[in-house]
N, C-alpha and C. Protein backbone atom coordinates (compact mmCIF):
# COMPACT_ATOMS: atom_id res chain seq x y z
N UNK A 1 12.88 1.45 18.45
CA UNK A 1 13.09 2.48 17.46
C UNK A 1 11.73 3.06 17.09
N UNK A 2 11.79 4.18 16.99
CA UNK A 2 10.17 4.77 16.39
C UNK A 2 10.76 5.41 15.55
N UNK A 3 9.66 5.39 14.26
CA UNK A 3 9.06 5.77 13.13
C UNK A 3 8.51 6.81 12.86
N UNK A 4 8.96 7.87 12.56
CA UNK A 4 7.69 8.98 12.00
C UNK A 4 7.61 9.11 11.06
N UNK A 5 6.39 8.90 10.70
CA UNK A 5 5.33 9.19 9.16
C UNK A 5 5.34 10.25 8.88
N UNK A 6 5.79 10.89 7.78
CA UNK A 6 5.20 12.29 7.07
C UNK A 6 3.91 11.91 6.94
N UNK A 7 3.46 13.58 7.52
CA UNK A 7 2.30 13.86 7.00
C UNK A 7 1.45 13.71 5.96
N UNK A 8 0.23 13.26 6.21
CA UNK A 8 -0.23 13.39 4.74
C UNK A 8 -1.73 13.90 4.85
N UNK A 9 -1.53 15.28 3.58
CA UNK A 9 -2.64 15.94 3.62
C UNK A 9 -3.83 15.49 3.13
N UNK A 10 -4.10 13.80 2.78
CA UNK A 10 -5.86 13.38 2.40
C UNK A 10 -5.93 13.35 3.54
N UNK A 11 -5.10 12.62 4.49
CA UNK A 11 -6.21 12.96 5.73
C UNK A 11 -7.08 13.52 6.44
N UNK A 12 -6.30 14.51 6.26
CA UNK A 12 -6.86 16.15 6.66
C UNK A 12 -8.35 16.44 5.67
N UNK A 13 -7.89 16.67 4.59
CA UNK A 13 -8.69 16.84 3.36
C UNK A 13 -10.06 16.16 3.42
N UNK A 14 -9.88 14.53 3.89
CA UNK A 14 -10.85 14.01 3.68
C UNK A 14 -11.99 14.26 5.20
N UNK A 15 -11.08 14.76 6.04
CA UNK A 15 -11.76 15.04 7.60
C UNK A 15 -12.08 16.28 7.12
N UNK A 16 -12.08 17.38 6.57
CA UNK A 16 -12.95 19.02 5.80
C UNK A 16 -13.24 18.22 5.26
N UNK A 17 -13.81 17.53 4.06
CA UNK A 17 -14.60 17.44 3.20
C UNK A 17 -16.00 16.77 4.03
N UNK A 18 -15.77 15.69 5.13
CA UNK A 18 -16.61 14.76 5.93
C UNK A 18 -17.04 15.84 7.33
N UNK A 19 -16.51 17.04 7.41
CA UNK A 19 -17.04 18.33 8.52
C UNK A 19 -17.79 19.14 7.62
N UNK A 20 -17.29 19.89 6.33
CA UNK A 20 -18.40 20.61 5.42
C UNK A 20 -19.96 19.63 5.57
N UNK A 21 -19.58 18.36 5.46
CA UNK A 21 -20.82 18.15 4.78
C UNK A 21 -21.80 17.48 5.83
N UNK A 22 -21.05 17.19 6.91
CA UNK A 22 -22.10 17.25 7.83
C UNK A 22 -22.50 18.41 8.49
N UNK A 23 -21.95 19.83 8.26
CA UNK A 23 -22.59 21.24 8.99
C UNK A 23 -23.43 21.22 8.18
N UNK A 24 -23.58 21.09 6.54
CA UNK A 24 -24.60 21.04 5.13
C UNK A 24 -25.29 20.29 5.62
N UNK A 25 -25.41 19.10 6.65
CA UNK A 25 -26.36 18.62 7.17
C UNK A 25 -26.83 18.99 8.05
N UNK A 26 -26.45 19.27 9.18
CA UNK A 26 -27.03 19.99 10.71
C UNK A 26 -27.43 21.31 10.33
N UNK A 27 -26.83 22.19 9.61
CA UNK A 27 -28.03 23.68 8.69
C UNK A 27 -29.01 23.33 8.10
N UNK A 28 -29.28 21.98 7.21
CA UNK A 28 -30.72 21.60 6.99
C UNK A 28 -31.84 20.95 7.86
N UNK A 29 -30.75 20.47 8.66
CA UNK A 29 -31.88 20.22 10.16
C UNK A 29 -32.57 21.02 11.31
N UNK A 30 -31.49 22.56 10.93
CA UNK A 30 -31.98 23.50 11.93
C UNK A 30 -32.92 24.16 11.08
N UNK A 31 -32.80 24.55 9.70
CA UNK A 31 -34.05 25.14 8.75
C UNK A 31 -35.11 23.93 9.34
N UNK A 32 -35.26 23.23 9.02
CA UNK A 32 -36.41 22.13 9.20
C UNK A 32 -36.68 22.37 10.37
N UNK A 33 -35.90 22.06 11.53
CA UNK A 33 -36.90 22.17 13.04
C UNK A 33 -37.47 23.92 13.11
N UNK A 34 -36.63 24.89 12.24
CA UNK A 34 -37.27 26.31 12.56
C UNK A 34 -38.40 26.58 12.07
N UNK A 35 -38.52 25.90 10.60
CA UNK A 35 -39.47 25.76 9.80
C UNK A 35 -41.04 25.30 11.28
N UNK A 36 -40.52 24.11 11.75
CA UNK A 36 -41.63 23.58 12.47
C UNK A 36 -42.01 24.20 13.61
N UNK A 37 -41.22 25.08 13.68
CA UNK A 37 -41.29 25.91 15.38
C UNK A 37 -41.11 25.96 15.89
N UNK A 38 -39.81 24.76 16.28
CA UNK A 38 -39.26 24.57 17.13
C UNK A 38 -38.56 25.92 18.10
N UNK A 39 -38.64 26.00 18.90
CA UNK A 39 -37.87 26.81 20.26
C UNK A 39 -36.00 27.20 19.48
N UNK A 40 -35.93 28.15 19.20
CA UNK A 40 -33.84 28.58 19.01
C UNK A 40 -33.31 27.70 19.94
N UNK A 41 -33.85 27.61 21.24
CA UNK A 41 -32.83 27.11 22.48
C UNK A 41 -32.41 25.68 22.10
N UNK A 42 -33.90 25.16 21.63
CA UNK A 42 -33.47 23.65 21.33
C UNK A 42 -32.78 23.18 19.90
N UNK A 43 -33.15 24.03 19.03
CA UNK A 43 -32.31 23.95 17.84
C UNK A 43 -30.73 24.02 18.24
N UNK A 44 -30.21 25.09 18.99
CA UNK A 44 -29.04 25.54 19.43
C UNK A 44 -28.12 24.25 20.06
N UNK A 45 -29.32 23.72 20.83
CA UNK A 45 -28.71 22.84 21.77
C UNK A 45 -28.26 21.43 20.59
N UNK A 46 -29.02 20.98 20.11
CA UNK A 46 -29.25 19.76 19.00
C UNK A 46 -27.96 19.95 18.22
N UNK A 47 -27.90 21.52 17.35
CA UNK A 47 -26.90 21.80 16.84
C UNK A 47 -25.40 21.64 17.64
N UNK A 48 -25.13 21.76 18.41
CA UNK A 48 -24.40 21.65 19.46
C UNK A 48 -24.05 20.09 19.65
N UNK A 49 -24.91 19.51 20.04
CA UNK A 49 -24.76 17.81 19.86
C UNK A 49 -24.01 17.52 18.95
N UNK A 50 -24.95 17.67 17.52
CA UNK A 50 -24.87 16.93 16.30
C UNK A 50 -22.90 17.55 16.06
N UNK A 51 -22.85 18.70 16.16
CA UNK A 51 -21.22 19.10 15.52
C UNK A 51 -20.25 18.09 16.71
N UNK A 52 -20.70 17.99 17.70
CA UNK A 52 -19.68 16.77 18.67
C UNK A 52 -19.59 16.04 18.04
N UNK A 53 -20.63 15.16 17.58
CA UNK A 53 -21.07 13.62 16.81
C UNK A 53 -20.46 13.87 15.52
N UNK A 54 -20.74 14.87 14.69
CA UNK A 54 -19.66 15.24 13.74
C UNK A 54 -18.04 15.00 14.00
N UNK A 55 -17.58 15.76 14.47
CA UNK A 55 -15.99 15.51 14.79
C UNK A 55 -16.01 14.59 15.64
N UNK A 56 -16.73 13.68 16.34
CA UNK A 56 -16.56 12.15 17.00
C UNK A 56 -16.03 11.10 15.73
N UNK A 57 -17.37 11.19 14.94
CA UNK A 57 -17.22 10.12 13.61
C UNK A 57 -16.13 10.09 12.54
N UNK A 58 -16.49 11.77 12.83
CA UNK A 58 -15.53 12.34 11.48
C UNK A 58 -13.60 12.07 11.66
N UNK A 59 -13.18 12.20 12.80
CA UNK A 59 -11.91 11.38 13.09
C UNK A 59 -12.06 10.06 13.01
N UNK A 60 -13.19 9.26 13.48
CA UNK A 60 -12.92 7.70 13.41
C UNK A 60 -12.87 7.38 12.22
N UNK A 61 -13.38 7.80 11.43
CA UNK A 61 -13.44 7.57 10.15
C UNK A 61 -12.61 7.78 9.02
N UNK A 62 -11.55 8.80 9.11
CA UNK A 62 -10.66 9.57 8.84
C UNK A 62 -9.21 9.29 9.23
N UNK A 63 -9.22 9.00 10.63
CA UNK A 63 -8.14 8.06 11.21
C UNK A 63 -7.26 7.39 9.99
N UNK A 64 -5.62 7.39 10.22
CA UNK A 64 -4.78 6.17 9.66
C UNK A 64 -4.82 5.46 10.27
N UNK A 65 -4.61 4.24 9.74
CA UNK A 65 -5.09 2.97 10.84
C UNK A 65 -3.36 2.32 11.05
N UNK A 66 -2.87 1.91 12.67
CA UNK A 66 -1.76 1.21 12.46
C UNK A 66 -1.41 0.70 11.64
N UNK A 67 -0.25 0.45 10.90
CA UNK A 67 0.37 -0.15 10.43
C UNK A 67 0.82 -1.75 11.15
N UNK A 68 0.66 -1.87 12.29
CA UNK A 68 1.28 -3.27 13.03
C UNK A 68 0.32 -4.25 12.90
């Protein structure tokens, strides 16, 4: 027999609140490396990383965890 769970919107909620605030982080890291001089290409690229690693964590973390 399977089970379906209604939805529930902290999940969601709490996965935007844990994506806002790591882009609020990766925009202060790209001011800082521009600040230093860094090259656009490599800022671009870093930025690019870091938002993967963002939505990597940001689901594990966010995740409902089985019930079994």
């Amino acid at each position: 027999m399977i089970v379906i769970q209604p939805f529930k919107a902290e999940a969601s909620v709490s996965f935007a609140l844990y994506l806002i605030g790591f882009l609020v982080f990766i925009a202060g890291i790209a001011w800082a490396l521009d600040t230093a001089g860094v090259p656009r290409l490599y800022i671009m690229i870093a930025a690019v990383i870091l938002v993967g690693l963002g939505i990597v964590t940001g689901v594990g973390r966010t995740r409902r965890r089985d019930p079994s």
